[in-house]
N, C-alpha and C. Protein backbone atom coordinates (compact mmCIF):
# COMPACT_ATOMS: atom_id res chain seq x y z
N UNK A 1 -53.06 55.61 137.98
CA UNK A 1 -54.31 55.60 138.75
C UNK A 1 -54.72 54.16 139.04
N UNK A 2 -55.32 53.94 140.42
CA UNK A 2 -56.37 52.59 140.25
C UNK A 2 -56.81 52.58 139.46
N UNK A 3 -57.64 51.35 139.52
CA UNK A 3 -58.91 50.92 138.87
C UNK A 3 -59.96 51.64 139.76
N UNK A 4 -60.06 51.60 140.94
CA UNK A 4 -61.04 52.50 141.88
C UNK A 4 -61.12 53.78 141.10
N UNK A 5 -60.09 54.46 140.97
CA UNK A 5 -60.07 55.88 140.37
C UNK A 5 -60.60 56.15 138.90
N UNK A 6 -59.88 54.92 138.03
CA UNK A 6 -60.52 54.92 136.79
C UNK A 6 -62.02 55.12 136.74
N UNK A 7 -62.76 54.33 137.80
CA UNK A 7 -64.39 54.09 137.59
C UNK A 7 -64.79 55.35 138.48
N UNK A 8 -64.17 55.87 139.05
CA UNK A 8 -64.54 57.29 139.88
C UNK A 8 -64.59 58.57 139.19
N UNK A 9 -63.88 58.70 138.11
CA UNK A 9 -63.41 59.45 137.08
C UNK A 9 -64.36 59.03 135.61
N UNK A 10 -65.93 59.43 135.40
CA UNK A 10 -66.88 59.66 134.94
C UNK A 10 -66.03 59.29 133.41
N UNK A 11 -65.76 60.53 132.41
CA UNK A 11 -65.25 60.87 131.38
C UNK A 11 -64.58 59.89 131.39
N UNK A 12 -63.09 59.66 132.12
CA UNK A 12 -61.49 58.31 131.87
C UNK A 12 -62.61 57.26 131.82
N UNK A 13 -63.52 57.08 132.70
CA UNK A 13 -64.15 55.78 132.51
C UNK A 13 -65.00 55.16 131.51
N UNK A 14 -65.33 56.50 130.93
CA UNK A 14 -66.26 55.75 129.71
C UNK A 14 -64.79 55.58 128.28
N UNK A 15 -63.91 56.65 128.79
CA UNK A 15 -62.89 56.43 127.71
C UNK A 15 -62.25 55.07 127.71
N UNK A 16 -61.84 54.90 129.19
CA UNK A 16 -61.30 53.36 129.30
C UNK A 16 -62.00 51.98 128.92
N UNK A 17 -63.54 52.42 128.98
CA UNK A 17 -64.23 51.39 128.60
C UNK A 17 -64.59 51.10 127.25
N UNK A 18 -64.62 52.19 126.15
CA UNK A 18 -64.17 52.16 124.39
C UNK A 18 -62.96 51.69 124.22
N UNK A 19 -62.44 52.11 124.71
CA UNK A 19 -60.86 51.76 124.24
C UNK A 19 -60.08 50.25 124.52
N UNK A 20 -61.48 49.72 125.27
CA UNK A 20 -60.75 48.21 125.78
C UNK A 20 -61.67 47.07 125.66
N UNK A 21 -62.73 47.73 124.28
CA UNK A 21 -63.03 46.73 123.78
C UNK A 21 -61.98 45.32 122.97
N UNK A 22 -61.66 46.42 122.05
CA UNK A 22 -60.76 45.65 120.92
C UNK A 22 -59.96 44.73 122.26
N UNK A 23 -59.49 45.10 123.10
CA UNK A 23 -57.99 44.52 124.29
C UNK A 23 -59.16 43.03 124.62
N UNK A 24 -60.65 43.60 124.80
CA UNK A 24 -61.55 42.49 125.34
C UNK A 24 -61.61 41.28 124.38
N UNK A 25 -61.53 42.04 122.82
CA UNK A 25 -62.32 40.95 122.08
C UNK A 25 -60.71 40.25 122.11
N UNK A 26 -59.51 40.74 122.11
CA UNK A 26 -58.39 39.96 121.69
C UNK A 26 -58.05 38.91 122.48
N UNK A 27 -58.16 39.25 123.86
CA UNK A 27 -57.76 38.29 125.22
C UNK A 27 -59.21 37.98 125.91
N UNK A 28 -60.06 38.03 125.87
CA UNK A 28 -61.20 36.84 126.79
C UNK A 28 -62.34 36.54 125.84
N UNK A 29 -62.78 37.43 124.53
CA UNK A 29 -64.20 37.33 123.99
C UNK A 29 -63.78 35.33 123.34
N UNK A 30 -63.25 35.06 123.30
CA UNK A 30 -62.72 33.68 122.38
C UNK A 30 -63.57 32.49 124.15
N UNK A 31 -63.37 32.73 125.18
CA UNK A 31 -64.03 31.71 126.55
C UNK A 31 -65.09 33.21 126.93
N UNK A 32 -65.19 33.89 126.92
CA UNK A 32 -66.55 34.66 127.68
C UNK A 32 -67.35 35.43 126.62
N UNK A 33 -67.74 35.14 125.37
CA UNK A 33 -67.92 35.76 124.45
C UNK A 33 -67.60 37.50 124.19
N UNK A 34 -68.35 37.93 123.01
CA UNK A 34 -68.35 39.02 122.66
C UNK A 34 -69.71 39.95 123.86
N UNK A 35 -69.15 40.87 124.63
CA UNK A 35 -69.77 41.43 125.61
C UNK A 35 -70.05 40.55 126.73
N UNK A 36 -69.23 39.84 126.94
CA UNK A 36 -69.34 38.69 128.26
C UNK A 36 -70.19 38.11 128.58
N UNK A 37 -70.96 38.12 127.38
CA UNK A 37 -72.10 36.68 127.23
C UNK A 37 -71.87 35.17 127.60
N UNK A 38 -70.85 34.92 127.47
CA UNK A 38 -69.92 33.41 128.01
C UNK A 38 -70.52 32.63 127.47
N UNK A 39 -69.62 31.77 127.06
CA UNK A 39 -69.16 30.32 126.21
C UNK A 39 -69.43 29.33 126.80
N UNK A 40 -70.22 27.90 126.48
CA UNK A 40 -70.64 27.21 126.65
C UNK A 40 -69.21 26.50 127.86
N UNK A 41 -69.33 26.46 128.95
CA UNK A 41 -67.81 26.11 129.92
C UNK A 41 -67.01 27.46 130.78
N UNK A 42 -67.70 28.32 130.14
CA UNK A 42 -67.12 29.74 130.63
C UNK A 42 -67.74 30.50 131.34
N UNK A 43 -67.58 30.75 132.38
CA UNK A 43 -68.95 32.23 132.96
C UNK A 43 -69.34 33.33 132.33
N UNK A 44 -69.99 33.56 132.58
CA UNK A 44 -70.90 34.79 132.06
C UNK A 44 -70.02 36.17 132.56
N UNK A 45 -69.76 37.20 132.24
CA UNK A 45 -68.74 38.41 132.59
C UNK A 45 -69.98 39.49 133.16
N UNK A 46 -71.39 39.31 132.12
CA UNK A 46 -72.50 40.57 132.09
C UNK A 46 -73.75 40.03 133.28
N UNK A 47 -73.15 39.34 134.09
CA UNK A 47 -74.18 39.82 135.17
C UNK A 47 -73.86 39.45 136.71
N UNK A 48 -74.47 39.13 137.87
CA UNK A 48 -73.70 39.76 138.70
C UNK A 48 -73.60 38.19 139.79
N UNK A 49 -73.59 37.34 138.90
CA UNK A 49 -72.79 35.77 140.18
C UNK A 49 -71.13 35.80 139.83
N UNK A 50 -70.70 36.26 140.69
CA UNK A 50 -68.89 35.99 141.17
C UNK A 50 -68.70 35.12 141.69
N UNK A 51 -67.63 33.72 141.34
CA UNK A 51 -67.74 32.52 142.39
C UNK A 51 -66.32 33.72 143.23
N UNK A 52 -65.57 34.23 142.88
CA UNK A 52 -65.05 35.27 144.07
C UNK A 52 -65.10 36.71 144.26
N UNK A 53 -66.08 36.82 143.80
CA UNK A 53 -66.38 38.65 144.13
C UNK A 53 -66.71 39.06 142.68
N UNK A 54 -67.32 40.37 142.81
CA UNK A 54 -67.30 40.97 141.50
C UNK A 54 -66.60 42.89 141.82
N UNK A 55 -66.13 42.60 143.20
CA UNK A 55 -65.53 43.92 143.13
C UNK A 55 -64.67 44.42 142.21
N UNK A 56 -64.14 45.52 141.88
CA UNK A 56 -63.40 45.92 140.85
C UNK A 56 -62.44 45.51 141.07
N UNK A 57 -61.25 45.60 142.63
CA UNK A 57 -59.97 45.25 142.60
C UNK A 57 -59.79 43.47 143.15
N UNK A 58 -61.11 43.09 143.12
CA UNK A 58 -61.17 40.90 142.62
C UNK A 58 -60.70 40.81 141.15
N UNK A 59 -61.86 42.16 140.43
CA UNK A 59 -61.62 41.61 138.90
C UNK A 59 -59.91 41.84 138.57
N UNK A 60 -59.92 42.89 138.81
CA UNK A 60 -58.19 42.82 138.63
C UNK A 60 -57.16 41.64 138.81
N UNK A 61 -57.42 41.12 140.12
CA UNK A 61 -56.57 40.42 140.69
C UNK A 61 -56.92 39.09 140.13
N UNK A 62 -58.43 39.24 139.44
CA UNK A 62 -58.62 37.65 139.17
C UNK A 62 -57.71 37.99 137.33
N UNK A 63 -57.67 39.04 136.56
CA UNK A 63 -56.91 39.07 135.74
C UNK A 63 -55.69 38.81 135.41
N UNK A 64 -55.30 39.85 136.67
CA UNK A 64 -53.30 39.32 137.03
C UNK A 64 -53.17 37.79 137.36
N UNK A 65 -53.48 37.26 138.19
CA UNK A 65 -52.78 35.93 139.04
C UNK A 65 -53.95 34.96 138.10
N UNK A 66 -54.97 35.27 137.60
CA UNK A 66 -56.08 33.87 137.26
C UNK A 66 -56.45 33.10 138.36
N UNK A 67 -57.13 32.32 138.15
CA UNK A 67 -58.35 31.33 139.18
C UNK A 67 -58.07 30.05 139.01
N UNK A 68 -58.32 29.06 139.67
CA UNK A 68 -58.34 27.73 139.39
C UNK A 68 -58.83 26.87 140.61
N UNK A 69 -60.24 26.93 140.75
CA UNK A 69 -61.15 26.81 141.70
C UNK A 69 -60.83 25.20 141.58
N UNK A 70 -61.03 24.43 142.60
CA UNK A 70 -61.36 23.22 143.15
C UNK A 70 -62.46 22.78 143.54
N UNK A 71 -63.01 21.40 142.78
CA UNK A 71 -64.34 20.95 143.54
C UNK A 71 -63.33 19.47 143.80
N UNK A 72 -63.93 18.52 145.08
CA UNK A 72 -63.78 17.05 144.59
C UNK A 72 -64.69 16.56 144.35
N UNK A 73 -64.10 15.66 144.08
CA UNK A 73 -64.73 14.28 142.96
C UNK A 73 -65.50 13.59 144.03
N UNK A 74 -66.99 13.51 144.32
CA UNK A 74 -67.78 13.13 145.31
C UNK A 74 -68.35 11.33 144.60
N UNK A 75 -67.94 11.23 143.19
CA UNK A 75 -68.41 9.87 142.78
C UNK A 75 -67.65 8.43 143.60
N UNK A 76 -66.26 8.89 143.85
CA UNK A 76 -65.73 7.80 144.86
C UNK A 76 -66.44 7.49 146.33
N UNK A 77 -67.30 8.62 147.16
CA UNK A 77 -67.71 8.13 147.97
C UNK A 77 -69.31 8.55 148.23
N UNK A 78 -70.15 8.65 147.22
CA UNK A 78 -71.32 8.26 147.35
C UNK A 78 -71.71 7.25 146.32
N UNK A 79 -73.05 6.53 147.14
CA UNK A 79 -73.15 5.25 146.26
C UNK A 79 -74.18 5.94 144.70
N UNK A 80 -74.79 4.96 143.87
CA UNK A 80 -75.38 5.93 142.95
C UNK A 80 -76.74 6.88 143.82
N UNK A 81 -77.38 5.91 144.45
CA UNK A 81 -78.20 6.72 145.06
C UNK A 81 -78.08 7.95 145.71
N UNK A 82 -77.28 7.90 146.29
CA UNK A 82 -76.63 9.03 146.95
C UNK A 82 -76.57 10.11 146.38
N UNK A 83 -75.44 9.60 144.95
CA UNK A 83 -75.36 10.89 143.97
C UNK A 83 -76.54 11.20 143.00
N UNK A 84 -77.61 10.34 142.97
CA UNK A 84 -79.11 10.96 142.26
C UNK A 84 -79.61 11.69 143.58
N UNK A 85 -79.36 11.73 144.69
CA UNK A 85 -80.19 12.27 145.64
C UNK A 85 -79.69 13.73 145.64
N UNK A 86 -78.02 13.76 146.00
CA UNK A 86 -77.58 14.99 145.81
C UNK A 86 -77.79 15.73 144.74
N UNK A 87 -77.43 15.21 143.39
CA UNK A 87 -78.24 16.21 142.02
C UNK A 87 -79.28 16.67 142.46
N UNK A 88 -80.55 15.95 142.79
CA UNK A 88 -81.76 16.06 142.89
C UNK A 88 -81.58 17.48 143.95
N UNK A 89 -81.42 17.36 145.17
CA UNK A 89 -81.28 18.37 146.12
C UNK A 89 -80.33 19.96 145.92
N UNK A 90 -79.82 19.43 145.14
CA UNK A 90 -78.86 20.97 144.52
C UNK A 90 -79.83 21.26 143.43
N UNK A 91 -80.73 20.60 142.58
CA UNK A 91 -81.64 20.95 141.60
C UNK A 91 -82.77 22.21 142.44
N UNK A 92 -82.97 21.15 143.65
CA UNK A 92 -83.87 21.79 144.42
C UNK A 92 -83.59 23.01 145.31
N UNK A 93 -82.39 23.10 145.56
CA UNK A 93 -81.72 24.23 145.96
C UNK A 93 -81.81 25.50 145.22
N UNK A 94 -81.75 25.24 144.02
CA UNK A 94 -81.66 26.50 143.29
C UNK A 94 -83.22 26.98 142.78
N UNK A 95 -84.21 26.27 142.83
CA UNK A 95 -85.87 26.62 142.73
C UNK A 95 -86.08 26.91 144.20
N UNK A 96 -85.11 26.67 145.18
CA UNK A 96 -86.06 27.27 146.56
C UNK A 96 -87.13 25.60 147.25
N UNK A 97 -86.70 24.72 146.41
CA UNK A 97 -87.79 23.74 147.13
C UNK A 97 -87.10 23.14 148.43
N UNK A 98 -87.75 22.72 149.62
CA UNK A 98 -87.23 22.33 150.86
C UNK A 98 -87.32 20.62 150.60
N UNK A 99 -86.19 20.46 151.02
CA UNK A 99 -85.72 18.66 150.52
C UNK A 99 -85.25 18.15 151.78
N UNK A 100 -85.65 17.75 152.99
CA UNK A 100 -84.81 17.09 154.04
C UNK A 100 -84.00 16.23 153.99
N UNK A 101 -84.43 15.45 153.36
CA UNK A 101 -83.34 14.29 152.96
C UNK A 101 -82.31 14.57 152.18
N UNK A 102 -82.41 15.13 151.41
CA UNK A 102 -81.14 16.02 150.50
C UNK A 102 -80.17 16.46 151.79
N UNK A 103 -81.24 17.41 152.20
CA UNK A 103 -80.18 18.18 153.13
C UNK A 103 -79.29 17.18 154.35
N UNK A 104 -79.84 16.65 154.67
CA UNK A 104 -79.51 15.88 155.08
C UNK A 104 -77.99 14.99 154.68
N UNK A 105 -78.41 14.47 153.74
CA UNK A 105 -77.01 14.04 153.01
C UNK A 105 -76.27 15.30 152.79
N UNK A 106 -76.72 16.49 152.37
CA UNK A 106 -75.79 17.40 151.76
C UNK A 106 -74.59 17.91 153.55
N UNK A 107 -75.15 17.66 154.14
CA UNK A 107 -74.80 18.11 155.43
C UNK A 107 -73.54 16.87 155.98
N UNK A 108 -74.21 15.49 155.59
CA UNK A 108 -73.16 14.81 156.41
C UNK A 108 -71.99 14.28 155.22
N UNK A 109 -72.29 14.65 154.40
CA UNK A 109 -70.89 14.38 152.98
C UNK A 109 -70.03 15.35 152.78
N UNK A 110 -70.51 17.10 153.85
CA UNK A 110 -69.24 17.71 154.08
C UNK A 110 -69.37 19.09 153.14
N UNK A 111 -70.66 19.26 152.25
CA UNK A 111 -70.82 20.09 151.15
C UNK A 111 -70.46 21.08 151.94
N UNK A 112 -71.11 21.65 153.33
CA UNK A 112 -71.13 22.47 153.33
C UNK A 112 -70.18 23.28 153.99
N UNK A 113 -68.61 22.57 153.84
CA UNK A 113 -67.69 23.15 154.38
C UNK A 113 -66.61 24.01 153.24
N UNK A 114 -67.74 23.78 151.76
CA UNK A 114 -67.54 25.06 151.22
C UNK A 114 -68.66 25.70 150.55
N UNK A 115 -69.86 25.22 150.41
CA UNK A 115 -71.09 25.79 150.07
C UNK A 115 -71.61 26.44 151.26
N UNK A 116 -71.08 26.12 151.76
CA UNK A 116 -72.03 26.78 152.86
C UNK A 116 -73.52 25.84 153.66
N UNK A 117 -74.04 25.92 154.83
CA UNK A 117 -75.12 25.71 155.19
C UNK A 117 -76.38 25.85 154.68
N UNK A 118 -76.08 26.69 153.97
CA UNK A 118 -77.52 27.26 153.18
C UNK A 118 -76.83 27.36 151.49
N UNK A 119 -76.12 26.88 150.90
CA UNK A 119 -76.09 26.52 150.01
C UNK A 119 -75.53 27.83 148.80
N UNK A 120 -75.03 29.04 149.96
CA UNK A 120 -74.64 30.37 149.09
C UNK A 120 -73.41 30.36 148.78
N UNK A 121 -72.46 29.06 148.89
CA UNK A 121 -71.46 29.23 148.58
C UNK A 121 -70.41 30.30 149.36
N UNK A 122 -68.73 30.45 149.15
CA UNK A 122 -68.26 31.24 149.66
C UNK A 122 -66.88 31.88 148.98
N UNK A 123 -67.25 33.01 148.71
CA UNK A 123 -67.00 33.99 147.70
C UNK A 123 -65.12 33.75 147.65
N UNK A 124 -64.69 33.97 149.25
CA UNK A 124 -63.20 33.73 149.86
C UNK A 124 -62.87 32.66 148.79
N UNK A 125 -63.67 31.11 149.05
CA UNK A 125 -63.09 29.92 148.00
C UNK A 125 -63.20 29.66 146.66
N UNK A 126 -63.77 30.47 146.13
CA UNK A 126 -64.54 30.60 144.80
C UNK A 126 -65.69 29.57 144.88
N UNK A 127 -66.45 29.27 145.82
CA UNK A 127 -67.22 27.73 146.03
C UNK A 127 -68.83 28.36 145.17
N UNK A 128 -69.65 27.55 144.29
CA UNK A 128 -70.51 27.80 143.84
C UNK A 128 -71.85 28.40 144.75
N UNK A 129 -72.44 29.41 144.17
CA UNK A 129 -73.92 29.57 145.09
C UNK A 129 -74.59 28.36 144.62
N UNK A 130 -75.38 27.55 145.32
CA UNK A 130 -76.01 26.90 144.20
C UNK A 130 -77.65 27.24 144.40
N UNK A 131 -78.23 28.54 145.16
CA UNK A 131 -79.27 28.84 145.40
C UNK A 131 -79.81 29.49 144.31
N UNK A 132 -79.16 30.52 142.82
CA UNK A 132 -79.37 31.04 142.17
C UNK A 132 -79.55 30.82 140.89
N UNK A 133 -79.71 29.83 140.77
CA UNK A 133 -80.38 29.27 139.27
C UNK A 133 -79.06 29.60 138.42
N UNK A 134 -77.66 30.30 138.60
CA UNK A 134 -76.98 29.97 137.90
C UNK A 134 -75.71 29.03 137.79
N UNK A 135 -75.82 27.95 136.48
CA UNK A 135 -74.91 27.09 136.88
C UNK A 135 -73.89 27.25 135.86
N UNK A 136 -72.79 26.84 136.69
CA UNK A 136 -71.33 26.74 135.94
C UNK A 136 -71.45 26.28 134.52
N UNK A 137 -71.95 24.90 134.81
CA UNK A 137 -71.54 23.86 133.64
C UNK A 137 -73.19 23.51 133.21
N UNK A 138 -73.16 24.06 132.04
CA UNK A 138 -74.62 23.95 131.46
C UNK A 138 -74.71 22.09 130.72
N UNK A 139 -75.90 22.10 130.45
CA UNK A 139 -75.98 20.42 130.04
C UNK A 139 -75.18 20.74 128.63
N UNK A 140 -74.65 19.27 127.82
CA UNK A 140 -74.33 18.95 126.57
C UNK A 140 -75.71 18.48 126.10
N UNK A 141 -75.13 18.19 124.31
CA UNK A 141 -76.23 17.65 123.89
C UNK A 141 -76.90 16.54 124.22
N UNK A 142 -78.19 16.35 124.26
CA UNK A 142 -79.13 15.24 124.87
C UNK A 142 -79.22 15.03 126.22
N UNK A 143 -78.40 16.08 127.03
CA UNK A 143 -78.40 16.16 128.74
C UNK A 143 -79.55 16.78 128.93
N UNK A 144 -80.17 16.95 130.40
CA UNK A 144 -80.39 17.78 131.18
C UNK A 144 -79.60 18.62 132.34
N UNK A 145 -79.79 19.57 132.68
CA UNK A 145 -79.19 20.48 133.48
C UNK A 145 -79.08 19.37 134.77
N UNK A 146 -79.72 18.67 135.05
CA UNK A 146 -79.76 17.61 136.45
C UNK A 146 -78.64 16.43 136.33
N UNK A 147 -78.48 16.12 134.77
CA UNK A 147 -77.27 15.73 134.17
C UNK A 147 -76.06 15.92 134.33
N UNK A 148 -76.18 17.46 134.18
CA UNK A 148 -74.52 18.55 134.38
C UNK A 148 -74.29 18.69 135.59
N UNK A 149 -75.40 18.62 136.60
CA UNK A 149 -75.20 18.85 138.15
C UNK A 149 -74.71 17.16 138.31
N UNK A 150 -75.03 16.33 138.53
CA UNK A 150 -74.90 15.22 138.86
C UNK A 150 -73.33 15.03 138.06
N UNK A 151 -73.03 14.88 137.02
CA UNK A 151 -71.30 15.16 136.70
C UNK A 151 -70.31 15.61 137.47
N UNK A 152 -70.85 16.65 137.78
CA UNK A 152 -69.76 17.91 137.86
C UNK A 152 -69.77 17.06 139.64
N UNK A 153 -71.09 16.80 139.93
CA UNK A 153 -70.42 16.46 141.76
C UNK A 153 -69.81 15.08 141.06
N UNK A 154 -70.10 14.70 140.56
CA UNK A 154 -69.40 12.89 140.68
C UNK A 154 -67.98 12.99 140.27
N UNK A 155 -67.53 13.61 139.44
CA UNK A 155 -66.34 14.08 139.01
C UNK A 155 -65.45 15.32 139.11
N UNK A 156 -66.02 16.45 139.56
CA UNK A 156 -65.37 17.29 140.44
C UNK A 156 -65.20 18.43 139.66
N UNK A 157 -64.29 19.46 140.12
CA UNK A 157 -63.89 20.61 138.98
C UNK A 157 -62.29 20.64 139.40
N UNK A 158 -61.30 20.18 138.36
CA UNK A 158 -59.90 20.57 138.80
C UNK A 158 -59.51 19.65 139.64
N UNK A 159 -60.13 17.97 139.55
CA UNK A 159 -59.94 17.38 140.59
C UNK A 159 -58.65 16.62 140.27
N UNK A 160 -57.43 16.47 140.74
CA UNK A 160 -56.21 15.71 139.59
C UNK A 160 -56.57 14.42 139.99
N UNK A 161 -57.31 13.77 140.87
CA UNK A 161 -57.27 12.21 141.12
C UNK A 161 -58.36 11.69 140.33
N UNK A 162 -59.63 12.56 139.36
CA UNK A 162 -60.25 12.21 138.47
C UNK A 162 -60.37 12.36 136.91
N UNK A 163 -59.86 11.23 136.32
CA UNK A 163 -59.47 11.93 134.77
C UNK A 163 -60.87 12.68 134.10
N UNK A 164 -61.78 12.41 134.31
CA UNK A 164 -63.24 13.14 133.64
C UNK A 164 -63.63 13.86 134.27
N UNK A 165 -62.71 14.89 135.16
CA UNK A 165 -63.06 15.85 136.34
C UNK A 165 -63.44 17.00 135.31
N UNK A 166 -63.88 18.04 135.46
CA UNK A 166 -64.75 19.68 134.84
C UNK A 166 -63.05 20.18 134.73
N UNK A 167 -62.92 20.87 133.84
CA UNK A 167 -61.73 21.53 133.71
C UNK A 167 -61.91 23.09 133.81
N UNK A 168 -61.29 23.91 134.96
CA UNK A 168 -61.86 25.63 134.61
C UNK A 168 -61.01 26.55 135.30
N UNK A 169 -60.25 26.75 134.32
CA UNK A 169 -58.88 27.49 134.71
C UNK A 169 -59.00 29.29 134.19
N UNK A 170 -58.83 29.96 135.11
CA UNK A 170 -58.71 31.97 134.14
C UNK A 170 -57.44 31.14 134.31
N UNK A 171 -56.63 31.89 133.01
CA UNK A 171 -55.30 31.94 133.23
C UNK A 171 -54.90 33.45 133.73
N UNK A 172 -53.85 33.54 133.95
CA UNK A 172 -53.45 34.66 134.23
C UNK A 172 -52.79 35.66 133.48
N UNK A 173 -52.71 36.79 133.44
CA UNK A 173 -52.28 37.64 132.24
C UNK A 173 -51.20 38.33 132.81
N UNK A 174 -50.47 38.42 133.75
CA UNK A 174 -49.42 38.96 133.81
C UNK A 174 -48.33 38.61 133.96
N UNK A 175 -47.41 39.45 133.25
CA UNK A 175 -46.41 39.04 132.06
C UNK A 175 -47.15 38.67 130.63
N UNK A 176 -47.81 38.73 130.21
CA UNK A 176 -48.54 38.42 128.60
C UNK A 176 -49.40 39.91 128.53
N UNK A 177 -49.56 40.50 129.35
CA UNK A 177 -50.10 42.06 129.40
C UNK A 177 -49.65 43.05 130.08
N UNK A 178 -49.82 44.48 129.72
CA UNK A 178 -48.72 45.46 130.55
C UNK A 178 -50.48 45.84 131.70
N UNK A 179 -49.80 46.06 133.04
CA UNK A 179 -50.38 46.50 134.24
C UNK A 179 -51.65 47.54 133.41
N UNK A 180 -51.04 48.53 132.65
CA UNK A 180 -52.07 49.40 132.11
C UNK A 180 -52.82 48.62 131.79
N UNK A 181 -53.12 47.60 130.37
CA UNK A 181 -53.83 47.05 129.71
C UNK A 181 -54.90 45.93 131.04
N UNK A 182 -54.21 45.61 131.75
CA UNK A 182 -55.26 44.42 132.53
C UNK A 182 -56.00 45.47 133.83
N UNK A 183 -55.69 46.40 134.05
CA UNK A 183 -56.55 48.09 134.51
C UNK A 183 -57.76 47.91 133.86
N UNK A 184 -57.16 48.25 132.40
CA UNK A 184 -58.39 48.40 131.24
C UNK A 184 -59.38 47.39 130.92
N UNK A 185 -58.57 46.21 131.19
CA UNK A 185 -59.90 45.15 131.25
C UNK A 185 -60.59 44.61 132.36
N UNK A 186 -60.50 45.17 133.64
CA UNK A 186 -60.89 45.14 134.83
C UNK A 186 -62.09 46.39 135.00
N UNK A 187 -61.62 47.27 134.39
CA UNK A 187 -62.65 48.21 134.39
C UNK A 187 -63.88 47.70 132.84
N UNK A 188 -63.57 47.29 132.20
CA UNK A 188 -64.19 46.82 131.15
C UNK A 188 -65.39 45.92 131.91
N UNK A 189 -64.42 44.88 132.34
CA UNK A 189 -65.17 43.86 132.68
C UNK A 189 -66.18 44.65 133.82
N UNK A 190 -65.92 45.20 134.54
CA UNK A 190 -66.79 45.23 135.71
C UNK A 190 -67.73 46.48 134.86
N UNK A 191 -67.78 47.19 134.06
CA UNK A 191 -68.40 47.78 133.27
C UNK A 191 -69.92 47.23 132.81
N UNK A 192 -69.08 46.01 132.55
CA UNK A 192 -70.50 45.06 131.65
C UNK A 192 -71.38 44.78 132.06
N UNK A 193 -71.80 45.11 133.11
CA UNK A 193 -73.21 45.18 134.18
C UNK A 193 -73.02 44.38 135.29
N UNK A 194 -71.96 43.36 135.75
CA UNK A 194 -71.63 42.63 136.87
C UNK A 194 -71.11 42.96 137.88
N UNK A 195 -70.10 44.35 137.89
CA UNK A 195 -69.32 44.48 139.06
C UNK A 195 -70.05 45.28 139.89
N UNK A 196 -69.03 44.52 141.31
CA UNK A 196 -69.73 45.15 142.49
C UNK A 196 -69.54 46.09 143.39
């Protein structure tokens, strides 16, 4: 059966979803915690921001093949100002406050040829929303969240030309899991209150 069918099928689905705890806690609860609470670097599994979908047959496919989203490294070509302005304006992005000058820069440095114009990101690239108050990379100790934003643009995610770039890889599980078992954690996962 799909995964479509599994979650169509009332009874298989609540069975598939007991039965794939233990499969959950063995292969993802260690980066997305126990019930997909997520790990300080890890996304959240239990609610509903997908940087590529939260449909059932994404979650699958993001199980089989894994993810390995790209940001660049924006610290080589803005000056510091620049990059306190952009933090500042992606801060403000996600409270809803209107920043012209932000936007402004955010517009001619190119953001939005994967955030989007309006800042919703695009699901196709795995590119961040950054309108929704949820962020990837939470602050470390003695940071602020304006901290972790301002990083992550100056140094990138997955960037290979920056050694202090964000590192954020799913790996992929097939071949290390049988087709049944990554079914079961696709329906799991999208179980946990996120899928779409």
């Amino acid at each position: 059966m799909s995964t479509a069918e599994i979650l169509a099928d009332k009874e298989l689905s609540v069975y598939v979803e007991k039965a794939s705890k233990v499969l959950f806690g063995d292969n993802c609860a260690a980066c997305h915690a126990t019930g997909g609470a997520g790990n300080v670097g890890f996304p959240v599994l239990a609610d509903n921001d997908w940087l590529y979908g939260g449909t059932i047959q994404t979650i699958e496919q993001t199980l089989t093949n894994g993810r390995k989203g790209v940001m660049t490294a924006h610290g080589k070509i803005l000056s510091a100002d620049e990059l306190n302005a952009m933090a500042a304006y992606v801060m403000n992005l996600s409270t809803g406050v209107d920043d012209a000058a932000g936007k402004d820069l955010f517009m001619k440095k190119g953001c939005i040829a994967c955030h989007g114009m309006d800042g919703k990101g695009m699901q196709a690239m795995g590119s961040a929303n950054l309108t929704d108050q949820i962020f990837r990379f939470l602050p470390g100790p003695g940071e602020t969240q304006l901290d972790a934003v301002k990083y992550t643009i100056a140094h990138g995610v997955n960037d290979v030309t920056d050694p202090m770039t964000r590192e954020a890889v799913m790996p992929s599980f097939k071949g290390r899991l049988a087709a049944e078992d990554i079914k079961k954690l696709a329906v799991y996962v999208h179980k946990l209150g996120g899928g779409q």
